[in-house]
C-alpha atoms as a PDB file:
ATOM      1  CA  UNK A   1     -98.114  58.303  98.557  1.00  0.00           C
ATOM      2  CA  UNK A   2     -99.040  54.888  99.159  1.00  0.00           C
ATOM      3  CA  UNK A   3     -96.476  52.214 100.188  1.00  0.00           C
ATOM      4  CA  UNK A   4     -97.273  48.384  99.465  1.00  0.00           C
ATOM      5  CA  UNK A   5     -95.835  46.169 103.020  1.00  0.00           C
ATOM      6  CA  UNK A   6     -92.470  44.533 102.983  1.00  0.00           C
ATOM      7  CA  UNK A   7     -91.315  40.952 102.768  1.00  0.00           C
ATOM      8  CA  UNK A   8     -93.862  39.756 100.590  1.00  0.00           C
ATOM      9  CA  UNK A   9     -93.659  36.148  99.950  1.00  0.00           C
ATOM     10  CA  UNK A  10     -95.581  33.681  97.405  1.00  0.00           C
ATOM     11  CA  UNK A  11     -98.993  35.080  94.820  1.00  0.00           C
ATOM     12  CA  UNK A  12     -99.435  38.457  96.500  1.00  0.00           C
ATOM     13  CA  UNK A  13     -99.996  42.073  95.919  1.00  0.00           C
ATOM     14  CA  UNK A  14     -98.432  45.201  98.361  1.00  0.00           C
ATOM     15  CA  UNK A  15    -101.521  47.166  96.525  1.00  0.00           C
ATOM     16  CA  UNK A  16    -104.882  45.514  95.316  1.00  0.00           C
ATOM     17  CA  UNK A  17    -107.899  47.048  93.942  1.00  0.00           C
ATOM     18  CA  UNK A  18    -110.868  45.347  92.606  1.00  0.00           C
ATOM     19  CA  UNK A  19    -113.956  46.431  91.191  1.00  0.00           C
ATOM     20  CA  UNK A  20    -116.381  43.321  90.960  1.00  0.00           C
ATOM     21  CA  UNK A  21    -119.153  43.161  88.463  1.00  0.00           C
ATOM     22  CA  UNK A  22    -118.809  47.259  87.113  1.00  0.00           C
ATOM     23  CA  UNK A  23    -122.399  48.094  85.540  1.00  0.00           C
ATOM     24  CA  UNK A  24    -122.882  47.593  82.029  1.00  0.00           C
ATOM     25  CA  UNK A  25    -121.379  51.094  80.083  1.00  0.00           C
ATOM     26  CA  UNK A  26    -119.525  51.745  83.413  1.00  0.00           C
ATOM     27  CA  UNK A  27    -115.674  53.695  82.375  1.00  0.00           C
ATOM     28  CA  UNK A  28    -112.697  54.376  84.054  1.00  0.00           C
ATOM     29  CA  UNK A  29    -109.871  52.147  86.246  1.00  0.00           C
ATOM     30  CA  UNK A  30    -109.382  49.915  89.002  1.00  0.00           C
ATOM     31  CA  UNK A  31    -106.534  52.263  89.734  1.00  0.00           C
ATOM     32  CA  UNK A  32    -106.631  55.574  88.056  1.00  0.00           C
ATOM     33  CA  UNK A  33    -103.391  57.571  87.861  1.00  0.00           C
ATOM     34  CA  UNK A  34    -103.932  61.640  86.784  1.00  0.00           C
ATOM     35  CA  UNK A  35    -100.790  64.001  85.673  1.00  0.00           C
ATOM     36  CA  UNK A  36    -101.794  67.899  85.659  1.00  0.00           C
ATOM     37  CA  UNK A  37    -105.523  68.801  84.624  1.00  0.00           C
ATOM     38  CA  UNK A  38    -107.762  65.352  84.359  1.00  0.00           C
ATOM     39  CA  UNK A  39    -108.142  64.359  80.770  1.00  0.00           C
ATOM     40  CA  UNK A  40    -111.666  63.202  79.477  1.00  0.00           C
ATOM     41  CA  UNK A  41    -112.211  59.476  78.885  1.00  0.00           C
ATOM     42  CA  UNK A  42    -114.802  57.382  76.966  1.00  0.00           C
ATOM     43  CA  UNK A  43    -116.245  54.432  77.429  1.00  0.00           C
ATOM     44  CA  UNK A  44    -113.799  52.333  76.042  1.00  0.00           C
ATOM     45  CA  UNK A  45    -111.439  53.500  78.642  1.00  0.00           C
ATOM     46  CA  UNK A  46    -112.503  50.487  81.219  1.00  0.00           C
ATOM     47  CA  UNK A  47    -108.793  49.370  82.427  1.00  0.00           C
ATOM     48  CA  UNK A  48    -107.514  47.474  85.207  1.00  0.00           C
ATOM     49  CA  UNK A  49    -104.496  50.599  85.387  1.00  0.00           C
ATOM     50  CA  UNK A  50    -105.958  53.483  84.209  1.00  0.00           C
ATOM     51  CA  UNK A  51    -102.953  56.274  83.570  1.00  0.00           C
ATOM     52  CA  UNK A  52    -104.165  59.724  82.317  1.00  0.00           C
ATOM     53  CA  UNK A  53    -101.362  62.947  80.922  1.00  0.00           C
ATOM     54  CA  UNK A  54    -102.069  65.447  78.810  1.00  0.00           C
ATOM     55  CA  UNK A  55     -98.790  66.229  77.377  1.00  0.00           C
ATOM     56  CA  UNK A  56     -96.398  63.768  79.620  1.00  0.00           C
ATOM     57  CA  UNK A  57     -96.743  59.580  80.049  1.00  0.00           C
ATOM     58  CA  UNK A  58     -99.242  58.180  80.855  1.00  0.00           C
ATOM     59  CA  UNK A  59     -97.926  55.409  81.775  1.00  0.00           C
ATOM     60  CA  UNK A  60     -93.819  54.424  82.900  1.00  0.00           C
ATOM     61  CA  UNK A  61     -92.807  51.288  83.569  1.00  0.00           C
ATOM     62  CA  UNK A  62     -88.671  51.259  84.841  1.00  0.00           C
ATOM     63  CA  UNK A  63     -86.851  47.797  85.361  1.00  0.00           C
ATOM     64  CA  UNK A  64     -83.142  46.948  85.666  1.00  0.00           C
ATOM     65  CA  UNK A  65     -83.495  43.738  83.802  1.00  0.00           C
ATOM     66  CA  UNK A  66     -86.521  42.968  83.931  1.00  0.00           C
ATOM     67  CA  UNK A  67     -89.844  44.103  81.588  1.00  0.00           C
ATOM     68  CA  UNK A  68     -91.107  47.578  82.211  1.00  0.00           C
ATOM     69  CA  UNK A  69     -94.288  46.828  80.956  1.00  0.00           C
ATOM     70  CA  UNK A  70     -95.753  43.798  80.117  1.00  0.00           C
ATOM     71  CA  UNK A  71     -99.447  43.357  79.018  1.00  0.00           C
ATOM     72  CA  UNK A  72    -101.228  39.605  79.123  1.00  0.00           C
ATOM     73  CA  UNK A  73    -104.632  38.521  77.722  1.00  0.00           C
ATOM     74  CA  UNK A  74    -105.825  34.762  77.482  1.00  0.00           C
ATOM     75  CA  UNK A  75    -108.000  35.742  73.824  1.00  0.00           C
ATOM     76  CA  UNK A  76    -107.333  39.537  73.933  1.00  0.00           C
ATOM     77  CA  UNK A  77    -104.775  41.330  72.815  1.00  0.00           C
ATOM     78  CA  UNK A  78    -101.774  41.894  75.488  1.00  0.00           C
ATOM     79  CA  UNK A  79    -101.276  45.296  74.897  1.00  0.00           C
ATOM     80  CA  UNK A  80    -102.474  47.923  72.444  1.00  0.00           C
ATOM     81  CA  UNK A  81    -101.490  50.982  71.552  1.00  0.00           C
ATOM     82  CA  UNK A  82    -103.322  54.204  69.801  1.00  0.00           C
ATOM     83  CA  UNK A  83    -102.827  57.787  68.918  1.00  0.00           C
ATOM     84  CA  UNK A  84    -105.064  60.035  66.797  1.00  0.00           C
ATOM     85  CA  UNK A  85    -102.103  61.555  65.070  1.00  0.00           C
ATOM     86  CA  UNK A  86     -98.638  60.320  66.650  1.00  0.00           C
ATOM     87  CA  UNK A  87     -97.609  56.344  67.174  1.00  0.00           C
ATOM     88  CA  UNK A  88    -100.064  54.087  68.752  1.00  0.00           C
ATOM     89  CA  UNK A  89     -96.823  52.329  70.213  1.00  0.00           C
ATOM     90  CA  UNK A  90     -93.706  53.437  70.271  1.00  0.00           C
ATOM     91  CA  UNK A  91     -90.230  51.290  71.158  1.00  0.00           C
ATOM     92  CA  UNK A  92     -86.554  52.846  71.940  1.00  0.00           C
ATOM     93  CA  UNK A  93     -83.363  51.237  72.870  1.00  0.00           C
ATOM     94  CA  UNK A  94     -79.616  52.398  73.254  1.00  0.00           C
ATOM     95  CA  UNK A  95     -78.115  48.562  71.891  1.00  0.00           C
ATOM     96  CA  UNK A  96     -81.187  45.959  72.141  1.00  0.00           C
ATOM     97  CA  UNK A  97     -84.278  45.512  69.994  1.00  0.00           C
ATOM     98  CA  UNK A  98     -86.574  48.400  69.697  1.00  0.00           C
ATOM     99  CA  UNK A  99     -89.874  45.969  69.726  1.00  0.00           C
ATOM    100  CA  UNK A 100     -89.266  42.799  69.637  1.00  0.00           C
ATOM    101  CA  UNK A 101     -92.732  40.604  68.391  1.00  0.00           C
ATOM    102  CA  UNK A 102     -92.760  36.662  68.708  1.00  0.00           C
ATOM    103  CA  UNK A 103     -95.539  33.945  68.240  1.00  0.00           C
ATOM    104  CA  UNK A 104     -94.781  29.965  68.996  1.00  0.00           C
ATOM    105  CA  UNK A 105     -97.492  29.173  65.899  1.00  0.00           C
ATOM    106  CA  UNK A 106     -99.517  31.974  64.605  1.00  0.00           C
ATOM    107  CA  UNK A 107     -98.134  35.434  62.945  1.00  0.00           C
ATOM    108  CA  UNK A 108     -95.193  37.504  64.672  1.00  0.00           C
ATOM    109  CA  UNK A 109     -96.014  40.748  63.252  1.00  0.00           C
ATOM    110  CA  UNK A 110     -99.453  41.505  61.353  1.00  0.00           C
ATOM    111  CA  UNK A 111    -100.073  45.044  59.561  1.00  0.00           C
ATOM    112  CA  UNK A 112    -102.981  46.186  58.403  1.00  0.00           C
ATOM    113  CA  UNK A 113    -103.456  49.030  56.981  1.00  0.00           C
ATOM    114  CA  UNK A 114    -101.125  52.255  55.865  1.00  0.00           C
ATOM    115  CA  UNK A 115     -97.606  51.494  53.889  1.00  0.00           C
ATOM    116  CA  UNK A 116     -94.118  50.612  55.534  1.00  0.00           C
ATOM    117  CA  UNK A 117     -92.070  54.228  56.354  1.00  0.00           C
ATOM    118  CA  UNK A 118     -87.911  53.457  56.740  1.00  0.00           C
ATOM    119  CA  UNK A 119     -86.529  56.683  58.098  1.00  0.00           C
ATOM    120  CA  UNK A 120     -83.004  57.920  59.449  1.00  0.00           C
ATOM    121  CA  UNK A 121     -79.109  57.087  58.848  1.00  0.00           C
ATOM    122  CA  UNK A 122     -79.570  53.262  59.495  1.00  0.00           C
ATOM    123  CA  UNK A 123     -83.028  52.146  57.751  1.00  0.00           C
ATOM    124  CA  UNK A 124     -82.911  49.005  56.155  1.00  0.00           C
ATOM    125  CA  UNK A 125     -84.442  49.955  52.544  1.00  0.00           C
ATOM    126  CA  UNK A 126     -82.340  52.100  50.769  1.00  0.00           C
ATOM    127  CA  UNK A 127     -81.579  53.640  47.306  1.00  0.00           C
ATOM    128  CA  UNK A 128     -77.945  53.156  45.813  1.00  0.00           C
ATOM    129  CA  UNK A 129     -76.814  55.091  42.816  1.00  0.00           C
ATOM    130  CA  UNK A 130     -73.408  53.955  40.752  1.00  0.00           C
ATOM    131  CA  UNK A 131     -71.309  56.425  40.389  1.00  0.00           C
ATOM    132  CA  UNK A 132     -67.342  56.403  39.044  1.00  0.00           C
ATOM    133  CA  UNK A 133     -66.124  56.191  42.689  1.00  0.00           C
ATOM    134  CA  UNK A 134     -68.089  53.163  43.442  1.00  0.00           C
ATOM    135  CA  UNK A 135     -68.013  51.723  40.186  1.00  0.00           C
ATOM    136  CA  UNK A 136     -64.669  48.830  39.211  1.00  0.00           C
ATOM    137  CA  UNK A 137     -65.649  47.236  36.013  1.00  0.00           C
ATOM    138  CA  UNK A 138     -69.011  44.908  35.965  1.00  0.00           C
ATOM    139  CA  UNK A 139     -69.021  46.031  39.626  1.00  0.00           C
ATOM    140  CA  UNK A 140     -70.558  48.324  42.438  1.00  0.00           C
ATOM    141  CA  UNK A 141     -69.570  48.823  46.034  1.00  0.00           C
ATOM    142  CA  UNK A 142     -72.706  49.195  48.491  1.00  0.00           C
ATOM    143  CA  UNK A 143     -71.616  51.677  51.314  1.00  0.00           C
ATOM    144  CA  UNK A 144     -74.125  51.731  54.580  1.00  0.00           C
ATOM    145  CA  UNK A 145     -73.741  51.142  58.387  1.00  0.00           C
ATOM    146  CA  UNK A 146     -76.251  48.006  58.195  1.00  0.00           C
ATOM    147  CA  UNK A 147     -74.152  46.333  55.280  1.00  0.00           C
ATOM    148  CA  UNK A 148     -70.504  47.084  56.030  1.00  0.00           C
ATOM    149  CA  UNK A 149     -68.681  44.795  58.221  1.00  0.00           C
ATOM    150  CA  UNK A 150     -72.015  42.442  57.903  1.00  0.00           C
ATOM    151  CA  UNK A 151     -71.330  39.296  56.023  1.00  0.00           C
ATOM    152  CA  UNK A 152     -74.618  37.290  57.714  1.00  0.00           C
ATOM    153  CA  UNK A 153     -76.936  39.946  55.656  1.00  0.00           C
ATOM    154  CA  UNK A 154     -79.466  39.112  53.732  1.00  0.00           C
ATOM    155  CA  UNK A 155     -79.283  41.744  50.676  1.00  0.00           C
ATOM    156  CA  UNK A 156     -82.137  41.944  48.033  1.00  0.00           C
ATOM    157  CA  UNK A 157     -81.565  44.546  45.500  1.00  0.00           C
ATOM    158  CA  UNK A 158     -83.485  45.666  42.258  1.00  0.00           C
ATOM    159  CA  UNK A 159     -83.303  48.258  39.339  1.00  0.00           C
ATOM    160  CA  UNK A 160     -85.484  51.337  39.635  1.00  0.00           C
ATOM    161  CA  UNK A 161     -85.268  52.902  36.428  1.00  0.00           C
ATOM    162  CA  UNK A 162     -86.892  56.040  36.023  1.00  0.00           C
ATOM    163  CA  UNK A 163     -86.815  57.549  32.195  1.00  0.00           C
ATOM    164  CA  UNK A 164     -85.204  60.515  32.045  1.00  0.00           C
ATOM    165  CA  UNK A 165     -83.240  60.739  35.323  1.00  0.00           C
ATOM    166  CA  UNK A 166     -81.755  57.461  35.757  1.00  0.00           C
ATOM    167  CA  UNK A 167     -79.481  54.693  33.113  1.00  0.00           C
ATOM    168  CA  UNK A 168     -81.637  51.807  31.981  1.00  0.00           C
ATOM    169  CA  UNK A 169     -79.519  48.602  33.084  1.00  0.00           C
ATOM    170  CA  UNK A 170     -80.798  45.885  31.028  1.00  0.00           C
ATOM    171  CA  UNK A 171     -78.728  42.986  32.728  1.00  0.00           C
ATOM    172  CA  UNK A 172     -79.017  40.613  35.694  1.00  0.00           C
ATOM    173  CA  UNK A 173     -78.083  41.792  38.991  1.00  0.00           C
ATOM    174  CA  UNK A 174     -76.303  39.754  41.838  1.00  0.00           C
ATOM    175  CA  UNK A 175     -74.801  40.676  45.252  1.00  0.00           C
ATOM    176  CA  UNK A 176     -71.940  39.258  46.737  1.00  0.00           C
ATOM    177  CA  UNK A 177     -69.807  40.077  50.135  1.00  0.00           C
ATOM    178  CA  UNK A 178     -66.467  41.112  49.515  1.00  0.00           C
ATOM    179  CA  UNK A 179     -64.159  39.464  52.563  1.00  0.00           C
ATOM    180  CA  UNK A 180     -61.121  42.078  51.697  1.00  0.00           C
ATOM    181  CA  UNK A 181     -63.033  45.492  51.512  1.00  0.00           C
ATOM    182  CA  UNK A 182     -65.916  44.014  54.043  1.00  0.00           C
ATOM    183  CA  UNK A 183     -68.451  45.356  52.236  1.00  0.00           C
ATOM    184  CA  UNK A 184     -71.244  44.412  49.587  1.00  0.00           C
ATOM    185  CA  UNK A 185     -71.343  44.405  46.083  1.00  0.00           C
ATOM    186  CA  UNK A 186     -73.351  44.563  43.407  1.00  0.00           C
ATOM    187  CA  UNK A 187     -72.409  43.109  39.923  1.00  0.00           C
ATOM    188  CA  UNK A 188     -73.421  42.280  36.567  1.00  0.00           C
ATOM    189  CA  UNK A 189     -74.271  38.566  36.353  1.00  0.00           C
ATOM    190  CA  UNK A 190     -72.837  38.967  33.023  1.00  0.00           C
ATOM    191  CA  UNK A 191     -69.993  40.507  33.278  1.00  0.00           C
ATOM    192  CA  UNK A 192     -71.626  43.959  31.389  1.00  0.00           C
ATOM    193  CA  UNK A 193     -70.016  46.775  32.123  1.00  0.00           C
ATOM    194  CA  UNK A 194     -71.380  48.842  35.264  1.00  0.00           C
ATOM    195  CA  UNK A 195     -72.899  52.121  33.828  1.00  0.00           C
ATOM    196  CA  UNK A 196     -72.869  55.233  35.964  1.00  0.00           C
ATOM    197  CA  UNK A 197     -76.506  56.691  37.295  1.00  0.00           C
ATOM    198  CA  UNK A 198     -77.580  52.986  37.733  1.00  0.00           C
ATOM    199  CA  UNK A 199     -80.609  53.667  41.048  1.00  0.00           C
ATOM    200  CA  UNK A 200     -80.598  50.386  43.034  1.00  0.00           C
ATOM    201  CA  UNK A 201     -83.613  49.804  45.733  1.00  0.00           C
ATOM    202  CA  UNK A 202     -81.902  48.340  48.240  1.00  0.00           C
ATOM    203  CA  UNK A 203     -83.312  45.763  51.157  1.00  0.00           C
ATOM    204  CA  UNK A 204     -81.108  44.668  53.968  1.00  0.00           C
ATOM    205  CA  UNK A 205     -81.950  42.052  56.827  1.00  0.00           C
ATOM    206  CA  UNK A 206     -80.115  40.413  59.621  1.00  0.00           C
ATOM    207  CA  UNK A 207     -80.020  37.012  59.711  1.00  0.00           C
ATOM    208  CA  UNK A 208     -79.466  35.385  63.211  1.00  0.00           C
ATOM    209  CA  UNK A 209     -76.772  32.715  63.172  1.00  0.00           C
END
């Protein structure tokens, strides 16, 4: 175990390694960090931290309030992710913001590649069907954890008809948040009656105050 000294003050480092001018094709890390049998690398595997696991993390990073893990690059990219078959990165939280991706002028979030997947009880796409328990009139009451309770929402809904399993709807659809049952609605624009089997594709997004 090594142990970095104590009162530290000002731009300094309780542990520094540097490897000046590597040769060209050279691999590895400044610092290499191995878990169980040592794991083969490539040539693209020059890091400053190099963490290596075959089946645990390769990497932990554990703050109180602070970032566990943060990545910088002047022109690079800060940090970067990838798995041959699971999730190049991967975020988790109890309450905050799984990933959260920011950018003062150029793009937030970029994809490139592969389709959007929404999964489990709370995704934010979502198919609603009308049914006579959700159904009063020209009207139909949305029922999800994202929605309900959620008046700042922004809900976008459209009619997926598919022949021969669902009801053809051929009239406007609006949404509107109803303050006495807290939830969302879905109506008519005009005023048709709501017909039962109606599938709704269903987008929800937060909008910050």
């Amino acid at each position: 175990m090594l142990t970095g000294a104590t009162g530290l003050t000002g731009d300094v480092r309780g542990l520094s390694v540097a490897i000046p001018s590597p040769a060209s094709g050279a691999s590895g890390g400044a610092i290499t960090g191995v878990w169980g049998d040592p794991v083969a690398i490539d040539e693209d595997d020059r890091a400053g931290v190099l963490g290596l696991s075959r089946t645990g993390d390769a990497i932990i990073g554990v703050t109180e309030a602070g970032v566990g893990v943060a990545g910088r690059s002047v022109t690079g990219t800060g940090v970067n992710g990838f798995s041959g078959t699971g999730s190049g990165i991967g975020g988790h939280t109890s309450s905050g913001t799984g990933v959260t991706a920011y950018s003062a002028t150029g793009t937030a979030l970029q994809l490139s590649g592969g389709p959007i997947l929404v999964s489990g009880s709370r995704r934010p796409v979502f198919f609603h069907t009308t049914a006579p328990g959700n159904i009063a009139g020209h009207v139909s009451t949305l029922d999800h954890p994202l929605l309900n309770g959620n008046p700042n929402a922004a809900v976008f809904v459209m009619h997926q008809f598919v022949p021969g399993a669902t009801v053809l709807n051929p009239h406007p659809l609006g949404v509107w948040y109803d303050t006495g049952i807290a939830r969302w609605r879905i109506f008519n624009e005009n005023a048709a009656a709501m017909p039962s089997g109606l599938r709704v594709a269903v987008l929800a997004i937060n909008v910050a105050p």
